[in-house]
PDB file of N, CA and C in Angstrom:
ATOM      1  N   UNK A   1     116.230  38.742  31.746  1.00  0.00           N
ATOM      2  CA  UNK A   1     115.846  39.237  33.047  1.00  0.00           C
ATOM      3  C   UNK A   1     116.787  38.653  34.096  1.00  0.00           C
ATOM      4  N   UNK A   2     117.517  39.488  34.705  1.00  0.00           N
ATOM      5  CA  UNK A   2     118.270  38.867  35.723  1.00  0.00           C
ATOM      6  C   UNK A   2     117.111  38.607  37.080  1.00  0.00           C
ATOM      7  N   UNK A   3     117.773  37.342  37.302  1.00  0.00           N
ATOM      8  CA  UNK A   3     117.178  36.766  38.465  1.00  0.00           C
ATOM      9  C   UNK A   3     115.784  35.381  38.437  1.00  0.00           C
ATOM     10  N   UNK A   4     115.525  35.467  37.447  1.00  0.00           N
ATOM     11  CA  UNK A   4     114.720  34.947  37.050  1.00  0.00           C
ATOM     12  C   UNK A   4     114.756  33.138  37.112  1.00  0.00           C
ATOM     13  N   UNK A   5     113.516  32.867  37.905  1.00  0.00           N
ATOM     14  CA  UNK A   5     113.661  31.460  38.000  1.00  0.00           C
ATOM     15  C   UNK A   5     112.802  30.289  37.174  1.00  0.00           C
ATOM     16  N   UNK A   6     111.982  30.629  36.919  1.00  0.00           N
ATOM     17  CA  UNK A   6     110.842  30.031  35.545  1.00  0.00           C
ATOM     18  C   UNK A   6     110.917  30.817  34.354  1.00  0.00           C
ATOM     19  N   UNK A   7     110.898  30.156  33.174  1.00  0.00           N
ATOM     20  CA  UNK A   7     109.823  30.518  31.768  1.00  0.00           C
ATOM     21  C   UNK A   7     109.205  29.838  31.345  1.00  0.00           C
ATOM     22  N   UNK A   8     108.574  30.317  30.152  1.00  0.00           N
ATOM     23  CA  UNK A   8     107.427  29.912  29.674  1.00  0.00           C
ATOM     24  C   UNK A   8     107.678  30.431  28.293  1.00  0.00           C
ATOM     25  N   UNK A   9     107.552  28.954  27.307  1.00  0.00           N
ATOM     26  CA  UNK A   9     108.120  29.188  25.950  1.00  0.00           C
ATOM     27  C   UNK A   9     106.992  28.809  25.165  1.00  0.00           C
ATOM     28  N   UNK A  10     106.855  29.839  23.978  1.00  0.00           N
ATOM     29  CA  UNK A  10     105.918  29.655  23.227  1.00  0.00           C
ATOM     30  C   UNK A  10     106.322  29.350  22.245  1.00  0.00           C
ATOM     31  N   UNK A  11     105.604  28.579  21.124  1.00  0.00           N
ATOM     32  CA  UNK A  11     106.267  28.093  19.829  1.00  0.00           C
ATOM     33  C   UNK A  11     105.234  27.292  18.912  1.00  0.00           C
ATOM     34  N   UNK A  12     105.707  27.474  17.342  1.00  0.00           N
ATOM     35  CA  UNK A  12     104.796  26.931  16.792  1.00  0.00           C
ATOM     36  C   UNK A  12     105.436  25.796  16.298  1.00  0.00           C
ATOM     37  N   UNK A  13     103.980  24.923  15.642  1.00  0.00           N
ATOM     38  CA  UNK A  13     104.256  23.772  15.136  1.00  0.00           C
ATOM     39  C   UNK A  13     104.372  23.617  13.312  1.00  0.00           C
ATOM     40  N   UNK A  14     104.939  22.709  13.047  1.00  0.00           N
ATOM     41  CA  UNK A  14     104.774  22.874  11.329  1.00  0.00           C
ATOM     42  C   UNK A  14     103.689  22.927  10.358  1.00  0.00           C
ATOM     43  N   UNK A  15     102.154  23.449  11.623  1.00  0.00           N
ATOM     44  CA  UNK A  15     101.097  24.241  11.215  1.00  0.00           C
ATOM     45  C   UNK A  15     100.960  25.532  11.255  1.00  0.00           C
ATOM     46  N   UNK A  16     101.219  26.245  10.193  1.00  0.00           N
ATOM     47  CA  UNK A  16     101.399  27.742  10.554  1.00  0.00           C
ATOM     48  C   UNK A  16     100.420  28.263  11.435  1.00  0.00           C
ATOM     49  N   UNK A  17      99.392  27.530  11.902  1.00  0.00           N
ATOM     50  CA  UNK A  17      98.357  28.175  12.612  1.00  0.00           C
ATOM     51  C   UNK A  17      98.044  27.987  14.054  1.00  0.00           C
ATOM     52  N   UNK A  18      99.356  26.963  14.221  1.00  0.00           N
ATOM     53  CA  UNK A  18      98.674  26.536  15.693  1.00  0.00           C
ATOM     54  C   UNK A  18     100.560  26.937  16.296  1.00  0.00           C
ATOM     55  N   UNK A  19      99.568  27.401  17.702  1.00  0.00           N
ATOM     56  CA  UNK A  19     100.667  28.028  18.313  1.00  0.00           C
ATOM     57  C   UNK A  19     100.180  27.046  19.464  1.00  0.00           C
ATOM     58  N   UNK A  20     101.281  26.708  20.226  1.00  0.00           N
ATOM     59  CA  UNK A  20     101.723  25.740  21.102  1.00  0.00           C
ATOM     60  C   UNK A  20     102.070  26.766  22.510  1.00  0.00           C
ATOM     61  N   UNK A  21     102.073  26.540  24.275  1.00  0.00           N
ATOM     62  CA  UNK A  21     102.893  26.686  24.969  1.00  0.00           C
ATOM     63  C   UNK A  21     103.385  25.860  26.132  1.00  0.00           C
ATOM     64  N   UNK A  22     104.209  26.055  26.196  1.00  0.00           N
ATOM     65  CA  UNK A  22     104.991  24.953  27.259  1.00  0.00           C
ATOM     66  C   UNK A  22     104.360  25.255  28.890  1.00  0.00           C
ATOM     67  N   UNK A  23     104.273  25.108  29.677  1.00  0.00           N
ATOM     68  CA  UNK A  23     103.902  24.780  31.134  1.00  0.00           C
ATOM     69  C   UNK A  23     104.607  25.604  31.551  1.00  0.00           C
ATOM     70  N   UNK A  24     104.779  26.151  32.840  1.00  0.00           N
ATOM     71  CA  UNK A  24     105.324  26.807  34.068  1.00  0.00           C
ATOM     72  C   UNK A  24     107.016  25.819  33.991  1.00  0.00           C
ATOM     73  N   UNK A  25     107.672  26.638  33.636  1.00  0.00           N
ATOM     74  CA  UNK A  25     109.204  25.271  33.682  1.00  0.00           C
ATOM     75  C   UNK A  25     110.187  25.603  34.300  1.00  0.00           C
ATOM     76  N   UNK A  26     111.460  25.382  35.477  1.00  0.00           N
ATOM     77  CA  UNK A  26     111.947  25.764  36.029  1.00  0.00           C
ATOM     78  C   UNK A  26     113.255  26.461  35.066  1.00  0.00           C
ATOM     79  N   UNK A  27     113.868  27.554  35.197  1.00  0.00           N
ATOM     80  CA  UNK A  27     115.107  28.325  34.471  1.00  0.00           C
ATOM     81  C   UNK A  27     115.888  27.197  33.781  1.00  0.00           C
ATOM     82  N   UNK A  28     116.382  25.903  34.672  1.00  0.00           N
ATOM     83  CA  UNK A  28     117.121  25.143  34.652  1.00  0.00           C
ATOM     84  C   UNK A  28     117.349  23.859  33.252  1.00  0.00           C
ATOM     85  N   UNK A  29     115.803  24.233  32.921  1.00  0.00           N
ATOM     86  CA  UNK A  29     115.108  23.579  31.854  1.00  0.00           C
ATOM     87  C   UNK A  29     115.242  24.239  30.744  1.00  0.00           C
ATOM     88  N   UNK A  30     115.740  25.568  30.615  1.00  0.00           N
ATOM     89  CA  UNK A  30     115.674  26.223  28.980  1.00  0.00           C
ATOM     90  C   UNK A  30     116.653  26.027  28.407  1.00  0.00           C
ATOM     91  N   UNK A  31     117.869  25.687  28.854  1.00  0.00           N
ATOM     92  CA  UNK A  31     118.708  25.456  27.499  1.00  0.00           C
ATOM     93  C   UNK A  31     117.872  23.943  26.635  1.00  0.00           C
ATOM     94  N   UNK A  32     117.391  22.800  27.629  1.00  0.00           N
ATOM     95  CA  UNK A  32     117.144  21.270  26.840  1.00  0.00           C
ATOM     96  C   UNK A  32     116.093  22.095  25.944  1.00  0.00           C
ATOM     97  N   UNK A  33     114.852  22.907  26.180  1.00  0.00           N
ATOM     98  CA  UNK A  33     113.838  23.548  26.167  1.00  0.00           C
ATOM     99  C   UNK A  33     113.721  24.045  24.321  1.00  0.00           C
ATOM    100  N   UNK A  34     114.852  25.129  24.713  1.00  0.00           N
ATOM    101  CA  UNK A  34     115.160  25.724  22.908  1.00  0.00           C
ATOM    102  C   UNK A  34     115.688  24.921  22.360  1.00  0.00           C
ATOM    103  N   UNK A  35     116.583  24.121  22.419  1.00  0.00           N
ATOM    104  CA  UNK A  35     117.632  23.497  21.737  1.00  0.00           C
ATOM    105  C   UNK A  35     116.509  22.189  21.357  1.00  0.00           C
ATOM    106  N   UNK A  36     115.919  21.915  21.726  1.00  0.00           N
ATOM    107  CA  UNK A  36     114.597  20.861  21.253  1.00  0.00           C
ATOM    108  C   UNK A  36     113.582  21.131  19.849  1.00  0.00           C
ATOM    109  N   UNK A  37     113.713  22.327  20.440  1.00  0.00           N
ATOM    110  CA  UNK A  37     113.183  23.456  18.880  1.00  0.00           C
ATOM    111  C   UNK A  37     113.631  23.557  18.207  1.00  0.00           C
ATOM    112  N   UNK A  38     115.261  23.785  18.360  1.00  0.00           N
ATOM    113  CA  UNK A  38     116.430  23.933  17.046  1.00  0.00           C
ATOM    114  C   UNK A  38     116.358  22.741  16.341  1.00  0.00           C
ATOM    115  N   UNK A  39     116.796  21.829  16.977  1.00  0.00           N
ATOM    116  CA  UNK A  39     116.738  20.328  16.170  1.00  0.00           C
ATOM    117  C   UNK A  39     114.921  19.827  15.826  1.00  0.00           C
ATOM    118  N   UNK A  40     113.772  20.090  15.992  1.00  0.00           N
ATOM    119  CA  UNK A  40     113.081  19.496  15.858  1.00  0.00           C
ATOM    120  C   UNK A  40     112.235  20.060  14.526  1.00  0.00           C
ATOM    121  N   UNK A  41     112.573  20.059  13.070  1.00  0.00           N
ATOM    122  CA  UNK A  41     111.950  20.439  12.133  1.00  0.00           C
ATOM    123  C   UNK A  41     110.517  21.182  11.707  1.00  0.00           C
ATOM    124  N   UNK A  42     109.849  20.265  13.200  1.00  0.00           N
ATOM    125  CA  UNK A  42     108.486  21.045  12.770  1.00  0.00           C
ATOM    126  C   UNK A  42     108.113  21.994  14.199  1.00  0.00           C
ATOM    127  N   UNK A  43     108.961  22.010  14.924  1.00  0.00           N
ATOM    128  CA  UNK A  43     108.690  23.305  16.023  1.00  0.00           C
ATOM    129  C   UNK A  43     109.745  24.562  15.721  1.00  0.00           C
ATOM    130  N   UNK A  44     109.350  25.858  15.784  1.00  0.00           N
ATOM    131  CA  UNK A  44     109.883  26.793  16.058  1.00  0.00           C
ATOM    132  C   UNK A  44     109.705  27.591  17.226  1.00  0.00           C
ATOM    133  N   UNK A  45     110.593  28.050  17.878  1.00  0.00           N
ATOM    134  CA  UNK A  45     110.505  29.139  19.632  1.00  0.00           C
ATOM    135  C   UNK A  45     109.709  30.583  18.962  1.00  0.00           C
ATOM    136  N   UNK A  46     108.686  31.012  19.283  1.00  0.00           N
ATOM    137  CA  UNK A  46     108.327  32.241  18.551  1.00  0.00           C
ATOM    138  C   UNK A  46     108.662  33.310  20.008  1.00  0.00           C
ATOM    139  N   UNK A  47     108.736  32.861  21.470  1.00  0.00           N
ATOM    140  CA  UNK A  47     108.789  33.356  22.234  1.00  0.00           C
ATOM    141  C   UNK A  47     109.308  33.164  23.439  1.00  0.00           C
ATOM    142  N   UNK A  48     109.634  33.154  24.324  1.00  0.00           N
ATOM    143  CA  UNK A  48     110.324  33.288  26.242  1.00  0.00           C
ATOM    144  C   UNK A  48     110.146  33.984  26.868  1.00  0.00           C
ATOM    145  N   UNK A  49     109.044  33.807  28.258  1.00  0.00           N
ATOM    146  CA  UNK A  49     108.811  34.893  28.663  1.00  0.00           C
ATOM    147  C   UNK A  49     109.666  33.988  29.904  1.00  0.00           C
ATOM    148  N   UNK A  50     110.781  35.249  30.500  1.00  0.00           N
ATOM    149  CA  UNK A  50     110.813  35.116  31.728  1.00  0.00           C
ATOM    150  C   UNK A  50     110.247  35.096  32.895  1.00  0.00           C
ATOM    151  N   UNK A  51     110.473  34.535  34.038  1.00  0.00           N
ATOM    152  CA  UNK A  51     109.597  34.788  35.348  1.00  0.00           C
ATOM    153  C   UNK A  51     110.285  34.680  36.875  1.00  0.00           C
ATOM    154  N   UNK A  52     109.967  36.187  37.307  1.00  0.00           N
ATOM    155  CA  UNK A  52     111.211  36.409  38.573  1.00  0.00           C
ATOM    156  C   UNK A  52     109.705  36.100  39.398  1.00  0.00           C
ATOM    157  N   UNK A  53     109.057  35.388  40.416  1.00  0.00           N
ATOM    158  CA  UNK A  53     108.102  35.122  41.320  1.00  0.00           C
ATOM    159  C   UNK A  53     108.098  36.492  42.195  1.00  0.00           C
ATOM    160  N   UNK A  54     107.433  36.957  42.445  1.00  0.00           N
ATOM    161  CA  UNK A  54     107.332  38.199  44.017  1.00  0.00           C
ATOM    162  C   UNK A  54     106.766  38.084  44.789  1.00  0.00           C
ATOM    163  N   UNK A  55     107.496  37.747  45.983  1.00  0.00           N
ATOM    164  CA  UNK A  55     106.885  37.052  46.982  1.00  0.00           C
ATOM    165  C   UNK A  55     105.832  38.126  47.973  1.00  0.00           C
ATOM    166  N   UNK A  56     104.697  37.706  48.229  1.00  0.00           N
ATOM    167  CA  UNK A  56     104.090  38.291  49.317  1.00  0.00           C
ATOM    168  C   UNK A  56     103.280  37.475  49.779  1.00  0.00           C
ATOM    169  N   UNK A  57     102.949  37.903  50.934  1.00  0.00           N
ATOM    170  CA  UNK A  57     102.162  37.449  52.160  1.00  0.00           C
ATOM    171  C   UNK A  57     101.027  38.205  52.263  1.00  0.00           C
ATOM    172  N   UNK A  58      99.652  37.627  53.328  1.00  0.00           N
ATOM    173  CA  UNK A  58      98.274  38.075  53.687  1.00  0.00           C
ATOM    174  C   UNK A  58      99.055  38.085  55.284  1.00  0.00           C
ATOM    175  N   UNK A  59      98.740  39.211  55.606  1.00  0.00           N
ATOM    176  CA  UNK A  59      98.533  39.304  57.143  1.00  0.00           C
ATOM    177  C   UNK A  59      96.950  39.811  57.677  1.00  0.00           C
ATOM    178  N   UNK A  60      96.344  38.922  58.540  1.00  0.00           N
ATOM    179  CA  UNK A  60      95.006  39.347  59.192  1.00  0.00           C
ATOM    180  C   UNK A  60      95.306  38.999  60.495  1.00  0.00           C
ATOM    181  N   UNK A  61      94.531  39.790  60.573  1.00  0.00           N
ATOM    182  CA  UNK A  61      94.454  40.696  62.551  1.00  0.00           C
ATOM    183  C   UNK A  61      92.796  41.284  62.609  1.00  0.00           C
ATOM    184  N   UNK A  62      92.555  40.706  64.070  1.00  0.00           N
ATOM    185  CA  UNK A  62      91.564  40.956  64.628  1.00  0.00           C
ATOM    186  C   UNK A  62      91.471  42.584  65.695  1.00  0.00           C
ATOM    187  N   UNK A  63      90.723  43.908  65.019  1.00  0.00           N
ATOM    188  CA  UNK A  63      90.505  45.027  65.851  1.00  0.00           C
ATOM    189  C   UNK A  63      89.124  44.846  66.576  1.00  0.00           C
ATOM    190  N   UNK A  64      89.628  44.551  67.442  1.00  0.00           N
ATOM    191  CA  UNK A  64      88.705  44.311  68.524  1.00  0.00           C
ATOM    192  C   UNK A  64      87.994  46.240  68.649  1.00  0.00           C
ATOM    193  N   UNK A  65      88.276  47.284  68.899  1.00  0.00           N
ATOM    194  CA  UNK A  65      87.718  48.152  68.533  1.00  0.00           C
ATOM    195  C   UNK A  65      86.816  48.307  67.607  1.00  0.00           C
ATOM    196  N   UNK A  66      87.226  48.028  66.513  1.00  0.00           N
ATOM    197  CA  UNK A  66      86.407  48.198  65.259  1.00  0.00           C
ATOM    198  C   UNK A  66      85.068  46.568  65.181  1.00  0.00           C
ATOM    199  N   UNK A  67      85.517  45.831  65.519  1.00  0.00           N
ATOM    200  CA  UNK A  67      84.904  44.655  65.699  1.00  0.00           C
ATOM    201  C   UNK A  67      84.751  43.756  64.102  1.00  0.00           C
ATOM    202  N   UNK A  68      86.435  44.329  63.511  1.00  0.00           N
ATOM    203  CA  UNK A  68      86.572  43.656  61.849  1.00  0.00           C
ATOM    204  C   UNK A  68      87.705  43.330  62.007  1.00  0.00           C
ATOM    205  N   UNK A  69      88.241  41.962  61.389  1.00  0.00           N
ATOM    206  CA  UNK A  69      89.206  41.454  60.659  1.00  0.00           C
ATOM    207  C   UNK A  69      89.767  42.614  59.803  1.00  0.00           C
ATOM    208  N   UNK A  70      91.054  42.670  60.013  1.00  0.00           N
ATOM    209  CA  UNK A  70      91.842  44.045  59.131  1.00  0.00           C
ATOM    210  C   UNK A  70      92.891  42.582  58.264  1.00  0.00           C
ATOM    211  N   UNK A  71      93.279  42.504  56.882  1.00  0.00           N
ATOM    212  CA  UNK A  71      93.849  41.813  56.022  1.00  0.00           C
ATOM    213  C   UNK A  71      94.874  43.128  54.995  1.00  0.00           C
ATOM    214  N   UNK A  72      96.031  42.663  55.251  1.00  0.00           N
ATOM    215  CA  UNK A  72      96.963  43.543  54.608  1.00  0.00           C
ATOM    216  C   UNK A  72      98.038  42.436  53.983  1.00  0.00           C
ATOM    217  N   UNK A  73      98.309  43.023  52.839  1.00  0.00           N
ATOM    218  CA  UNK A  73      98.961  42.414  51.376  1.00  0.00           C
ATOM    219  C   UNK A  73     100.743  43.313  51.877  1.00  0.00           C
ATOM    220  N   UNK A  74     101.555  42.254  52.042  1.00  0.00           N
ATOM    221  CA  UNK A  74     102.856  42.812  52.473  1.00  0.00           C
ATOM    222  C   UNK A  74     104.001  41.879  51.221  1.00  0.00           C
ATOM    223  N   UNK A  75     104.618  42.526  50.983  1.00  0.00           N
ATOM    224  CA  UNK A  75     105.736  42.040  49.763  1.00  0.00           C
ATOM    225  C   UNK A  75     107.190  41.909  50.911  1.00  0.00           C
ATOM    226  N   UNK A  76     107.177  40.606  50.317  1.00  0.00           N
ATOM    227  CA  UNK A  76     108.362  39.869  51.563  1.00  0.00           C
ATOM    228  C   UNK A  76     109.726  40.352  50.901  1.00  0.00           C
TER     229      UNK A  76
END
């Protein structure tokens, strides 16, 4: 995924049954990330999900006409 600033790596352990995942981790972190897996006998990477964030905002405003709080979802 271009652009992408977090993943999130899934992987198992040298229990075929238990699947493991790593935390919220910054991009910057996946090469130490896999390469920990390569060398480490009893973990394998079964997965990487990328993560591009999308930023948005709450805007609320008071209509004094209507006599309601109006709340609108805007993508920055």
């Amino acid at each position: 995924m271009k652009g992408a600033t977090h993943f999130i790596e899934l992987y198992k352990t040298g229990n075929e049954s238990e699947l493991m995942m790593t935390m919220l981790n910054g991009i910057r972190h996946l090469d130490t990330s896999t390469e920990y897996t390569k060398t480490d006998s009893n973990l394998k990477t079964i997965a990487v999900w990328f993560i591009k964030p999308k930023h948005s905002a709450l805007l609320a405003s008071h209509d004094n006409e209507v006599g309601a709080t109006v709340i609108e979802k805007v993508n920055i």
